[in-house]
C-alpha atoms as a PDB file:
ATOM      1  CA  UNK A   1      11.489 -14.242   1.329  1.00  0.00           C
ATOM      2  CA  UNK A   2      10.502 -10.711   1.277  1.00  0.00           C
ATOM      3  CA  UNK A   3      13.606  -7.999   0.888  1.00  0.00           C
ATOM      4  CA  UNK A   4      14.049  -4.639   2.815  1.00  0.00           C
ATOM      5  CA  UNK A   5      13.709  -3.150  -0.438  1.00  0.00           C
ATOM      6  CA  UNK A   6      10.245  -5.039  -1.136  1.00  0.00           C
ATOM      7  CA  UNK A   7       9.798  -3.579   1.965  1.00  0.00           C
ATOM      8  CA  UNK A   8      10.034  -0.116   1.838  1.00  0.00           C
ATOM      9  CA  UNK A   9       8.731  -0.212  -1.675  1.00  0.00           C
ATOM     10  CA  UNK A  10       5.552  -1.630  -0.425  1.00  0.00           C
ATOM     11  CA  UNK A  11       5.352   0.947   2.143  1.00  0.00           C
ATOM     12  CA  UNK A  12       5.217   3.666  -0.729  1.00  0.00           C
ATOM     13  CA  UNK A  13       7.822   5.817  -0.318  1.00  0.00           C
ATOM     14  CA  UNK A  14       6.211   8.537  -2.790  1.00  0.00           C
ATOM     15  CA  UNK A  15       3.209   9.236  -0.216  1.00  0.00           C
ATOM     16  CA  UNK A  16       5.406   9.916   2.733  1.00  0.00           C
ATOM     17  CA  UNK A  17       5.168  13.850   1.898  1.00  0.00           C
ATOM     18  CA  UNK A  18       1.357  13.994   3.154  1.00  0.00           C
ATOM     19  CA  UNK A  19       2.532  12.465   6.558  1.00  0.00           C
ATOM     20  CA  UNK A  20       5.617  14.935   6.660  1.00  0.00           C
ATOM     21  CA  UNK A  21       4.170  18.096   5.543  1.00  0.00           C
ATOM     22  CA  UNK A  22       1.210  18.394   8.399  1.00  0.00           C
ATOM     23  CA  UNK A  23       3.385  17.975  10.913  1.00  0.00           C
ATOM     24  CA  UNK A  24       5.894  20.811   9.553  1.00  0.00           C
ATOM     25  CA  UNK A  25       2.984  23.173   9.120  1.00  0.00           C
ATOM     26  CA  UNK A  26       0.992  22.547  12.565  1.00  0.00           C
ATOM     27  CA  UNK A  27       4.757  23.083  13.929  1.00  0.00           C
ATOM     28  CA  UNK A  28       5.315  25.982  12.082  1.00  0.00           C
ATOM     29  CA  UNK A  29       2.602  27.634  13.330  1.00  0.00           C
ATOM     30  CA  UNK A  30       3.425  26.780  17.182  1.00  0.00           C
ATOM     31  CA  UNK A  31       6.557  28.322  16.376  1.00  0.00           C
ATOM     32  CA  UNK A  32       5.355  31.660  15.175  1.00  0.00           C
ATOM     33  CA  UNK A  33       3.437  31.706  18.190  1.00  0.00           C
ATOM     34  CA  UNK A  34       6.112  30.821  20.771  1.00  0.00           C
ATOM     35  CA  UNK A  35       4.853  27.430  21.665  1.00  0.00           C
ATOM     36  CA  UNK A  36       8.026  25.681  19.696  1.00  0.00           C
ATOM     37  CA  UNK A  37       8.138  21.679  22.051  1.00  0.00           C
ATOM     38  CA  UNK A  38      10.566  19.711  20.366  1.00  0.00           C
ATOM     39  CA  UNK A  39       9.673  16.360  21.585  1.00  0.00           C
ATOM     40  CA  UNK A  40       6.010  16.546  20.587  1.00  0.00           C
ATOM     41  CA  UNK A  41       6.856  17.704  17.329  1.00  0.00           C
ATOM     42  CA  UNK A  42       9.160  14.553  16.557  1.00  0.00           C
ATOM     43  CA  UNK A  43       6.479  12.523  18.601  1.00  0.00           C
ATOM     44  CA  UNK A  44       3.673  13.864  16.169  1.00  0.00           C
ATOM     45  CA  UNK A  45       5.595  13.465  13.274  1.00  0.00           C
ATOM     46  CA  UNK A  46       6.285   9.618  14.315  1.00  0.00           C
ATOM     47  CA  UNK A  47       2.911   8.957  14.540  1.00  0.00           C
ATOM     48  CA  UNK A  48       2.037  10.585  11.163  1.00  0.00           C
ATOM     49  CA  UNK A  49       4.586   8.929   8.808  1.00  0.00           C
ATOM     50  CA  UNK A  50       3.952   5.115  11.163  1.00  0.00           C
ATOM     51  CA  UNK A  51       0.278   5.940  10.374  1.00  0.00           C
ATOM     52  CA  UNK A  52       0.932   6.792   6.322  1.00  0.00           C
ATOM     53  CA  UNK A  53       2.831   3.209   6.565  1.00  0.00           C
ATOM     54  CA  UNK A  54       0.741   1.595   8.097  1.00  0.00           C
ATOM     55  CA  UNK A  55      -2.127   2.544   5.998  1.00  0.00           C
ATOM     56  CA  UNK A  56      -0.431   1.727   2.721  1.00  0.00           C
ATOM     57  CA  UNK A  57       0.571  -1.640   4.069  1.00  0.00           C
ATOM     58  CA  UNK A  58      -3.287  -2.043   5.304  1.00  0.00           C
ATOM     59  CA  UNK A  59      -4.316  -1.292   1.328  1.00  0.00           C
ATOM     60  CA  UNK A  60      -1.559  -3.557  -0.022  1.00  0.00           C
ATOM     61  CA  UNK A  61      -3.106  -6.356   2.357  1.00  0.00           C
ATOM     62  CA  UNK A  62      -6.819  -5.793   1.613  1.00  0.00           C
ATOM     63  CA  UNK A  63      -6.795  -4.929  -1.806  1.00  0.00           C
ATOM     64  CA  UNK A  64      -4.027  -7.607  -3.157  1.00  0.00           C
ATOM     65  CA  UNK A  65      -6.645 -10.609  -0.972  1.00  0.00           C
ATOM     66  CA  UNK A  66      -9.728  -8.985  -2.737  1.00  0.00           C
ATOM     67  CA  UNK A  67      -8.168  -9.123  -6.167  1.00  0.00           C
ATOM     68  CA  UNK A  68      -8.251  -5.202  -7.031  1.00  0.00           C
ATOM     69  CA  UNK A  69      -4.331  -5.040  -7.430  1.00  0.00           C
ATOM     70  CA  UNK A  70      -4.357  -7.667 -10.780  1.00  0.00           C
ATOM     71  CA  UNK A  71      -3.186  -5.774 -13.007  1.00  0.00           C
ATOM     72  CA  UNK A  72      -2.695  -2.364 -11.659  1.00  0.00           C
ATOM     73  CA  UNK A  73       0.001   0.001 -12.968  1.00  0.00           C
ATOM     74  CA  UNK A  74       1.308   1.835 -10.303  1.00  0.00           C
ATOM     75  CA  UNK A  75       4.331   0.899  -8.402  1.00  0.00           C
ATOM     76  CA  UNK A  76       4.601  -2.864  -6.597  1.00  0.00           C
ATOM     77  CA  UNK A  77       2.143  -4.175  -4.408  1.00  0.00           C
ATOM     78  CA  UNK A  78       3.312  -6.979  -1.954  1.00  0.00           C
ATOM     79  CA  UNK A  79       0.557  -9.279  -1.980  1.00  0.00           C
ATOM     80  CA  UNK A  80      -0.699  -8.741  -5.502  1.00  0.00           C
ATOM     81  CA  UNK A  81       2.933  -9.521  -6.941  1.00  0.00           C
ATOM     82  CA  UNK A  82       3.009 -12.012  -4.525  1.00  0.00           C
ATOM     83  CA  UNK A  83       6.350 -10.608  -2.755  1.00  0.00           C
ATOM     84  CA  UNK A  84       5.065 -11.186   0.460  1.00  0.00           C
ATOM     85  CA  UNK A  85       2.238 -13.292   2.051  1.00  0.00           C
ATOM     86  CA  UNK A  86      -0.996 -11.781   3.496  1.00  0.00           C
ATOM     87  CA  UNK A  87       0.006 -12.822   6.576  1.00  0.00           C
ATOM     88  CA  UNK A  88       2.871 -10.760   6.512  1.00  0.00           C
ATOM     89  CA  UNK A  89       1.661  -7.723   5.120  1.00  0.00           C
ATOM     90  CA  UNK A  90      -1.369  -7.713   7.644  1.00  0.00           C
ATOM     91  CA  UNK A  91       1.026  -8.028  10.375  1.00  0.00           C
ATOM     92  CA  UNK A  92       3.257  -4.914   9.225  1.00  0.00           C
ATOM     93  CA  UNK A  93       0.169  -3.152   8.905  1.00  0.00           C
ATOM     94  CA  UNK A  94      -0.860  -4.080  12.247  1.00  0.00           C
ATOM     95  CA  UNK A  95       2.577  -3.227  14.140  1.00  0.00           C
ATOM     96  CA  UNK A  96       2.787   0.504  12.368  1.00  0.00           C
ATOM     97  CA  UNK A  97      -0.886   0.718  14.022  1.00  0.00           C
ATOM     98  CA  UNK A  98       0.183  -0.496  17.244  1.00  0.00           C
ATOM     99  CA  UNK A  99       3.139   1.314  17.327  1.00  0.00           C
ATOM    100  CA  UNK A 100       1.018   4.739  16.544  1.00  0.00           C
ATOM    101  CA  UNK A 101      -1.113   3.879  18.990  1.00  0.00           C
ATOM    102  CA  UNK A 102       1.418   3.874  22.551  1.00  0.00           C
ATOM    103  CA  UNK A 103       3.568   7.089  21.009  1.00  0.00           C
ATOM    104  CA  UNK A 104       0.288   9.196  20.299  1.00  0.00           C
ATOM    105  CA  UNK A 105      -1.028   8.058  23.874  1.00  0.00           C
ATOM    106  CA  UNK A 106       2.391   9.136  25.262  1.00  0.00           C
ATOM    107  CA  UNK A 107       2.312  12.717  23.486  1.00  0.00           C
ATOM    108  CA  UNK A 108      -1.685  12.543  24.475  1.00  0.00           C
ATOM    109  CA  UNK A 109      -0.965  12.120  28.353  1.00  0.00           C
ATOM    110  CA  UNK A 110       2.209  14.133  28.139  1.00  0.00           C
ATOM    111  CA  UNK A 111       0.297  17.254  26.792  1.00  0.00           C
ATOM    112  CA  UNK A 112      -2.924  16.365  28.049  1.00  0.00           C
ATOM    113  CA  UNK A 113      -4.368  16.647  25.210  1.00  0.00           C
ATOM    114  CA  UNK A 114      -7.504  14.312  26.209  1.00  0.00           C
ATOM    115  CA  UNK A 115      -9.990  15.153  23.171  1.00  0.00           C
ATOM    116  CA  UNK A 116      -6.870  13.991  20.696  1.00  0.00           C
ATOM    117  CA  UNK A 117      -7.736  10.461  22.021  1.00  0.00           C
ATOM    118  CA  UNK A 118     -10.952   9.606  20.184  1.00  0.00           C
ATOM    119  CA  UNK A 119      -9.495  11.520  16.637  1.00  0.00           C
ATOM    120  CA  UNK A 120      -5.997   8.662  17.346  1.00  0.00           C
ATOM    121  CA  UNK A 121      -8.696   5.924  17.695  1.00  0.00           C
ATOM    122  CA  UNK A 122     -10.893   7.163  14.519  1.00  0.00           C
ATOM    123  CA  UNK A 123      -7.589   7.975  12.584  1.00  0.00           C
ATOM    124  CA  UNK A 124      -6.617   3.995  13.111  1.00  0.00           C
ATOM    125  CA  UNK A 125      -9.756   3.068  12.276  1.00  0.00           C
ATOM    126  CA  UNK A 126      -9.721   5.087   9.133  1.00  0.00           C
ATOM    127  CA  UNK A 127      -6.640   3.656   8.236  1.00  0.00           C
ATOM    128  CA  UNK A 128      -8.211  -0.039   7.719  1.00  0.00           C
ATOM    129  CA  UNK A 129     -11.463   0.735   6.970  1.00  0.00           C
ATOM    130  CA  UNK A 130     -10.094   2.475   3.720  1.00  0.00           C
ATOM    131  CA  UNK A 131     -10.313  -0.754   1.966  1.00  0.00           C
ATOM    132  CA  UNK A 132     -10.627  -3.341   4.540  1.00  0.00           C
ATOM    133  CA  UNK A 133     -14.055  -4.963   6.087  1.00  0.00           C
ATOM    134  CA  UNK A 134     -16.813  -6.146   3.846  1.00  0.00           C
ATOM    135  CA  UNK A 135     -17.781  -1.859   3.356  1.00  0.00           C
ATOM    136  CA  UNK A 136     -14.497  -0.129   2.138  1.00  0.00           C
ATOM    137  CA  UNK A 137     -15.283   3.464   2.172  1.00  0.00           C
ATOM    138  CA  UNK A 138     -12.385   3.882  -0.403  1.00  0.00           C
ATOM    139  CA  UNK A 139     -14.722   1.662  -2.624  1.00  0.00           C
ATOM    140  CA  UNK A 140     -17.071   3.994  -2.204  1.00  0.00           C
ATOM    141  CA  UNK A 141     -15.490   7.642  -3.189  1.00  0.00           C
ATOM    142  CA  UNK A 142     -14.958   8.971   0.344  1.00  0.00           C
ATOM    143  CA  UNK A 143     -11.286   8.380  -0.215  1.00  0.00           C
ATOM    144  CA  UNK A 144     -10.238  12.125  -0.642  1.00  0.00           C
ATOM    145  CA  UNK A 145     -12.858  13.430   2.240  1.00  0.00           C
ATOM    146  CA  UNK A 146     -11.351  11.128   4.176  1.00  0.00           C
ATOM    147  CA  UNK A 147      -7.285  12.400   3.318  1.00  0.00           C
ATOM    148  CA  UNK A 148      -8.424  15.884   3.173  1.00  0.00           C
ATOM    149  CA  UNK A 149      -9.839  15.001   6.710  1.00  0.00           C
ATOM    150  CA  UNK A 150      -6.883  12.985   8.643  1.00  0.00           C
ATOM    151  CA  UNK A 151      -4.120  14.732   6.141  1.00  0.00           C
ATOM    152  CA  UNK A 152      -5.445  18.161   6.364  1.00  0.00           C
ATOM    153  CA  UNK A 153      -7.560  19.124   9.785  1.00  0.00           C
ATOM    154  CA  UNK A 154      -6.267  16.235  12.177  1.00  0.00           C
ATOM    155  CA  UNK A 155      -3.098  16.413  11.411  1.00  0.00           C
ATOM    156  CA  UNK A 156      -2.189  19.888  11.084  1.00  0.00           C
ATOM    157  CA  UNK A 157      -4.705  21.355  14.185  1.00  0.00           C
ATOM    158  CA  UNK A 158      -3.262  17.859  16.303  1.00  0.00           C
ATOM    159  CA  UNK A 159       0.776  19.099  16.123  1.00  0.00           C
ATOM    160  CA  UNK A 160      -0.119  22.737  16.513  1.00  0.00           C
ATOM    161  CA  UNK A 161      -2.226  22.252  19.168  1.00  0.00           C
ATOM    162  CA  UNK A 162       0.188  19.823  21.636  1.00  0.00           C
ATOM    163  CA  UNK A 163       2.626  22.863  21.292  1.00  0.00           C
ATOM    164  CA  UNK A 164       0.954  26.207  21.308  1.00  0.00           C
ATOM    165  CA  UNK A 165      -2.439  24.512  21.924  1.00  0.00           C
ATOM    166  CA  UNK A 166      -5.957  25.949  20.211  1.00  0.00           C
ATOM    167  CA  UNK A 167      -5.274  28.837  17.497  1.00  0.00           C
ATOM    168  CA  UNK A 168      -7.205  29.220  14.561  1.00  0.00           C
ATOM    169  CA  UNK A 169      -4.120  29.897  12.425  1.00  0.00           C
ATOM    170  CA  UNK A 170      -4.004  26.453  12.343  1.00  0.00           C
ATOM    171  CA  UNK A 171      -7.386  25.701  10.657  1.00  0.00           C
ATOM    172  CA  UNK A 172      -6.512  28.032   7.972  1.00  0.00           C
ATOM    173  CA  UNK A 173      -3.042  26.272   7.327  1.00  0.00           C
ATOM    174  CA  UNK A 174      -4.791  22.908   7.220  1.00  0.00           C
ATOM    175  CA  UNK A 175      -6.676  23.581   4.229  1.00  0.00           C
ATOM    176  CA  UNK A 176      -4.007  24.229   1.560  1.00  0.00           C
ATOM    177  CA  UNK A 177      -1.806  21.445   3.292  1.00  0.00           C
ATOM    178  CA  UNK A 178      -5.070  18.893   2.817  1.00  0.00           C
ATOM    179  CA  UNK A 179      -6.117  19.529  -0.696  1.00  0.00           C
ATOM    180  CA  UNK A 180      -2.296  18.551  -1.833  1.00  0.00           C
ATOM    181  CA  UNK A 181      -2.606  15.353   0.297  1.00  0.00           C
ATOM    182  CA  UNK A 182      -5.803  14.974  -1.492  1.00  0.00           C
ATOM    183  CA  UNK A 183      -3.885  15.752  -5.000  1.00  0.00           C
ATOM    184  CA  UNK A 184      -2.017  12.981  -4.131  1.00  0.00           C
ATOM    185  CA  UNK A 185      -4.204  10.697  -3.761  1.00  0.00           C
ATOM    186  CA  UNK A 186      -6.740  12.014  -6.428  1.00  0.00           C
ATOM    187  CA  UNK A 187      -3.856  11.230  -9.123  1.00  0.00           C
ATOM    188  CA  UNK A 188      -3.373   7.716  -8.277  1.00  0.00           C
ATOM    189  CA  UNK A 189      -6.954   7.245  -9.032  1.00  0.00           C
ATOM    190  CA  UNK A 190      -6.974   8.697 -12.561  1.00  0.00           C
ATOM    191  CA  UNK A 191      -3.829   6.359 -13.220  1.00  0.00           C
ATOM    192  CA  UNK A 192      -5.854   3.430 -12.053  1.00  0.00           C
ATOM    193  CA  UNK A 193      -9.106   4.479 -13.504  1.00  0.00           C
ATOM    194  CA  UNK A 194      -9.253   1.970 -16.712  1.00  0.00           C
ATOM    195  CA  UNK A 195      -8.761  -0.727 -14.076  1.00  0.00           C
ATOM    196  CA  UNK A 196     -10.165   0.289 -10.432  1.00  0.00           C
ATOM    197  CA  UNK A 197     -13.958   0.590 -12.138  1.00  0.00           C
ATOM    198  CA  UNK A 198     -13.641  -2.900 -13.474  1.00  0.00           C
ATOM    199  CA  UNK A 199     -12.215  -4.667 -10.560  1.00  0.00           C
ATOM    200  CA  UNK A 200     -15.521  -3.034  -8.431  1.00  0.00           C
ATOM    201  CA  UNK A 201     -13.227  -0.432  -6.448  1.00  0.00           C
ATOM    202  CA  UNK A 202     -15.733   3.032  -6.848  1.00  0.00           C
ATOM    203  CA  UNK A 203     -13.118   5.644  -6.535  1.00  0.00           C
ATOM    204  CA  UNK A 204     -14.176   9.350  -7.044  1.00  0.00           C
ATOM    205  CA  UNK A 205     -12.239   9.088  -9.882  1.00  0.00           C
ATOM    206  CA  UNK A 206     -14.403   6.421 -11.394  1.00  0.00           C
ATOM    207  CA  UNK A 207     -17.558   8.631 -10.065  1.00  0.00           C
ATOM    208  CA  UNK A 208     -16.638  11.824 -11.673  1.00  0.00           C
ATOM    209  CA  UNK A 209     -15.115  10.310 -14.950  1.00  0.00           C
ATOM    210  CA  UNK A 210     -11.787  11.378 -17.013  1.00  0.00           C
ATOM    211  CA  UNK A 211     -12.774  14.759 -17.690  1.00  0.00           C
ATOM    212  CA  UNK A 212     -13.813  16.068 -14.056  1.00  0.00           C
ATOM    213  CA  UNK A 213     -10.756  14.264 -12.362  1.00  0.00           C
ATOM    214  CA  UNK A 214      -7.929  16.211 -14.037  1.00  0.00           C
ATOM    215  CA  UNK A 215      -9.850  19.328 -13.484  1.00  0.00           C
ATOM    216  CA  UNK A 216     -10.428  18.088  -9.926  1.00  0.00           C
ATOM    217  CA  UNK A 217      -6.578  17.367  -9.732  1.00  0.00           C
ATOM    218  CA  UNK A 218      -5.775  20.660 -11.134  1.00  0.00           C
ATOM    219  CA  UNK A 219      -7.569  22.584  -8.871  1.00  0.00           C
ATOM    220  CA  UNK A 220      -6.251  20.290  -5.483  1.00  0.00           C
ATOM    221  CA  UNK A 221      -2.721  21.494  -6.785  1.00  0.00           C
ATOM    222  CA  UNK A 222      -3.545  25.242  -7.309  1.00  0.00           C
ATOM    223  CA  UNK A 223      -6.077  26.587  -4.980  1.00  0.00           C
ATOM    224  CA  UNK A 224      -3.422  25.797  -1.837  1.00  0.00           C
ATOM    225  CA  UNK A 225      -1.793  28.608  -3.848  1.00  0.00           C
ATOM    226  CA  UNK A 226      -4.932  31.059  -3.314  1.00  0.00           C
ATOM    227  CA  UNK A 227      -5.440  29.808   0.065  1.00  0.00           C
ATOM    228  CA  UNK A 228      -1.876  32.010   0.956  1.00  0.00           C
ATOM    229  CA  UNK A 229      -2.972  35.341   0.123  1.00  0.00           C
ATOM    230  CA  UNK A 230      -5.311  36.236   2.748  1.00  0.00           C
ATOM    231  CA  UNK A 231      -3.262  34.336   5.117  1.00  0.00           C
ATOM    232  CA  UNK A 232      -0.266  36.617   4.158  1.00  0.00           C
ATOM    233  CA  UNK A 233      -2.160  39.820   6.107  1.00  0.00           C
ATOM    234  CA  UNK A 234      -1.609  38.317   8.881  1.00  0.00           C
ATOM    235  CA  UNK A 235       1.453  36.181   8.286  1.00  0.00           C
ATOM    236  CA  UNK A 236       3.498  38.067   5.698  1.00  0.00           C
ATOM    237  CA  UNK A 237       5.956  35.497   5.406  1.00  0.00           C
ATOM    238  CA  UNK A 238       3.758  32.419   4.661  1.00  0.00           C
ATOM    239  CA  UNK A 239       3.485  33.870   1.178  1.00  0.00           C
ATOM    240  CA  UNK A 240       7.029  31.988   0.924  1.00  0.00           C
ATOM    241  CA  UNK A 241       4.765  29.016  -0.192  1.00  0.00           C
ATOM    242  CA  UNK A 242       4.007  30.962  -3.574  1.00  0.00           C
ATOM    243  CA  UNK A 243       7.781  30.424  -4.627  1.00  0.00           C
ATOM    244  CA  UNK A 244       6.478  26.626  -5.114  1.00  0.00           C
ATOM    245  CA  UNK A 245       3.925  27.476  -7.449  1.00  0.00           C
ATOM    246  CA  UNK A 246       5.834  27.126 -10.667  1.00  0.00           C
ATOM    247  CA  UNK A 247       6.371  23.055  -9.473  1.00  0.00           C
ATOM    248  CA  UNK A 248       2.554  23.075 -10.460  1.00  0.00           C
ATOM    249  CA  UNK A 249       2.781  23.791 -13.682  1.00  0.00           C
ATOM    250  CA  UNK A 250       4.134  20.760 -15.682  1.00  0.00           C
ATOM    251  CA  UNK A 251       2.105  18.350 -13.203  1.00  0.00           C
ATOM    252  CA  UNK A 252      -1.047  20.358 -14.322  1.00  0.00           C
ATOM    253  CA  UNK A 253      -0.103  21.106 -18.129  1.00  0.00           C
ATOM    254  CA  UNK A 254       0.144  17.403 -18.553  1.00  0.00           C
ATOM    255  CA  UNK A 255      -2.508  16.089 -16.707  1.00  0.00           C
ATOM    256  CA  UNK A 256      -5.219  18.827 -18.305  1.00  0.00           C
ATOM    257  CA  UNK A 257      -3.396  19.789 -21.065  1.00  0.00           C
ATOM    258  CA  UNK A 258      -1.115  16.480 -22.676  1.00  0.00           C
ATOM    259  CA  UNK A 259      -3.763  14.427 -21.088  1.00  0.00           C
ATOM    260  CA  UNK A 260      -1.476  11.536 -20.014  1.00  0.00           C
ATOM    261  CA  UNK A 261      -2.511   8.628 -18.756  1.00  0.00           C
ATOM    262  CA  UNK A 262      -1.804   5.221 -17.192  1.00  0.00           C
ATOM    263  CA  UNK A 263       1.612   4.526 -16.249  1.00  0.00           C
ATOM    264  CA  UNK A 264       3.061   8.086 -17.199  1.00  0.00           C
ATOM    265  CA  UNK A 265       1.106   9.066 -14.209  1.00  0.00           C
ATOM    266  CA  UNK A 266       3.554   7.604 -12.103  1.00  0.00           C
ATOM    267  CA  UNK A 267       5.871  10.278 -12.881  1.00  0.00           C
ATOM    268  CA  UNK A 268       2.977  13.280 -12.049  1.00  0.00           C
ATOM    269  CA  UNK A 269       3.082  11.195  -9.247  1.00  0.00           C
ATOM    270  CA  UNK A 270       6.330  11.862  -8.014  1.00  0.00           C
ATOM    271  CA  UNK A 271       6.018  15.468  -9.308  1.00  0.00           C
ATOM    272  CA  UNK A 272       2.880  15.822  -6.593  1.00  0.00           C
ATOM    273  CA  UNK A 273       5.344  15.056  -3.998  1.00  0.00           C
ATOM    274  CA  UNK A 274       7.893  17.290  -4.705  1.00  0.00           C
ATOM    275  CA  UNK A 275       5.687  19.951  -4.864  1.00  0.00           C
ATOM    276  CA  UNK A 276       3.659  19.028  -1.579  1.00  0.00           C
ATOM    277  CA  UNK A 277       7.136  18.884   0.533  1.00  0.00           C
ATOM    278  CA  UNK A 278       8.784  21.517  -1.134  1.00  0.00           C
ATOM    279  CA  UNK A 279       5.290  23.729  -0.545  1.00  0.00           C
ATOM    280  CA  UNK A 280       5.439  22.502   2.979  1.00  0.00           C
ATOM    281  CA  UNK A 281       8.712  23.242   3.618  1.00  0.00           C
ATOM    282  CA  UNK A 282       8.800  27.071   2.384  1.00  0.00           C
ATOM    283  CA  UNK A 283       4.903  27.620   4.075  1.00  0.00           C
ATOM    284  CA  UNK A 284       6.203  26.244   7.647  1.00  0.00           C
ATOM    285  CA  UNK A 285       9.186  28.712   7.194  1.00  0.00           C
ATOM    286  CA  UNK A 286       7.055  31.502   6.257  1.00  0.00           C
ATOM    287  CA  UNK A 287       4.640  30.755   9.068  1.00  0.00           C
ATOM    288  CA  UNK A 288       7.695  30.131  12.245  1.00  0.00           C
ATOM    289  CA  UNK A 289       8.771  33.390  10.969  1.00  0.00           C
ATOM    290  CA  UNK A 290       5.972  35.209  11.736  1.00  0.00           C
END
């Protein structure tokens, strides 16, 4: 039988960040406009981090029946260690869908927010396709378009706009806040590389190569940094996200400079995170303030 810890480690803990960190900066933004809604802010942020679940219990279920988990170095996968049955695993998967699904109608009807309806439907659909169905586009190194995408744009525009509604504040914002999410995911690939390329699972990692990934890595981590300066004419105080930048300096050091690999990765891992909330945290202060 499955534990709660088996559990929650299968719903990877370590990616919760790029669920969390929209939602704080599309709020963030509503706030420094005057639009601050409580309830759709929880409501939006309920949706993002059953969504993040739900899609790593959707890639635990479709890779570990296809076989691309064997042998993988990263943290535990349910079905490929054989903690919990497919069955299971599909089902969580399933219920953090469903459950997305009736809160983000709720917040859609409450705000009426209409057009949010068909990016909820697309963002589900997103979430299996990744690497379920017979045409993963995970497989085929749309993985990071598809984070910066849901992680970055959807996310962030989605919780500004059921508060304070359209502003293009919030475009700007989304763009540092998706190319972290997109570090994220960009350095689980380059631990996995050796074995997703074998196993027939065409990350952009396995596309670009070594080389081109840490570089790619390196500049998901540092160009959010750039992305605050011209902000900071208008919003003075969102240059609070600078006093993260020094987090992204070991991360980057050892990834282009020590050139680790494999299972140290797991600890740049956890280093991405940090950075991403701690980023998060200080830009959605900076930007309420303004």
């Amino acid at each position: 039988m499955t534990t709660p810890a088996q559990w929650v480690a299968g719903a990877r803990p370590r990616t919760l960040p790029a669920a969390v960190v929209p939602v704080a900066a599309g709020t963030g933004v509503a706030i420094g406009a005057g639009h601050f809604v409580w309830w759709a802010a929880l409501a939006a942020l309920f949706v993002a981090l059953v969504l993040q679940v739900g899609v790593n219990y959707a890639n635990d279920y479709s890779d570990g029946i296809k076989g691309t988990d064997d042998g993988r170095v990263g943290p535990m996968r349910l079905v490929g260690s054989k903690a919990a049955t497919p069955k299971a695993v599909l089902t969580a998967a399933l219920g953090c869908f469903a459950a997305a699904a009736v809160v983000g109608l709720a917040l859609v009807v409450a705000t009426s927010a209409w057009w949010m309806l068909a990016f909820g439907a697309l963002s589900i659909l997103a979430a299996w396709f990744y690497t379920g169905g017979s045409r993963p586009y995970g497989y085929r190194a749309l993985g990071e378009l598809s984070v910066f995408f849901f992680f970055g744009l959807v996310a962030v525009i989605g919780t500004a706009y059921v508060q304070a509604g359209w502003t293009w504040t919030a475009v700007w914002v989304s763009v540092p806040v998706g190319l972290l999410a997109v570090a994220l995911l960009v350095v689980n690939n380059l631990r996995d590389l050796r074995t997703d390329g074998p196993a027939g699972k065409r990350t952009l990692a396995v596309v670009l190569g070594d080389r081109r990934t840490r570089f790619l890595y390196a500049a998901c981590l540092l160009v959010p940094f750039a992305c605050l300066v011209p902000l900071a004419f208008s919003h003075p105080f969102a240059a609070l996200g600078l006093l993260a930048l020094p987090l992204a300096i070991r991360p980057v050091r050892e990834v282009i400079g020590a050139r680790i690999e494999g299972r140290a990765l797991i600890q740049t891992l956890q280093q991405t995170g940090r950075l991403q909330i701690i980023f998060g945290v200080l830009f959605a202060v900076g930007l309420a303030l303004a």
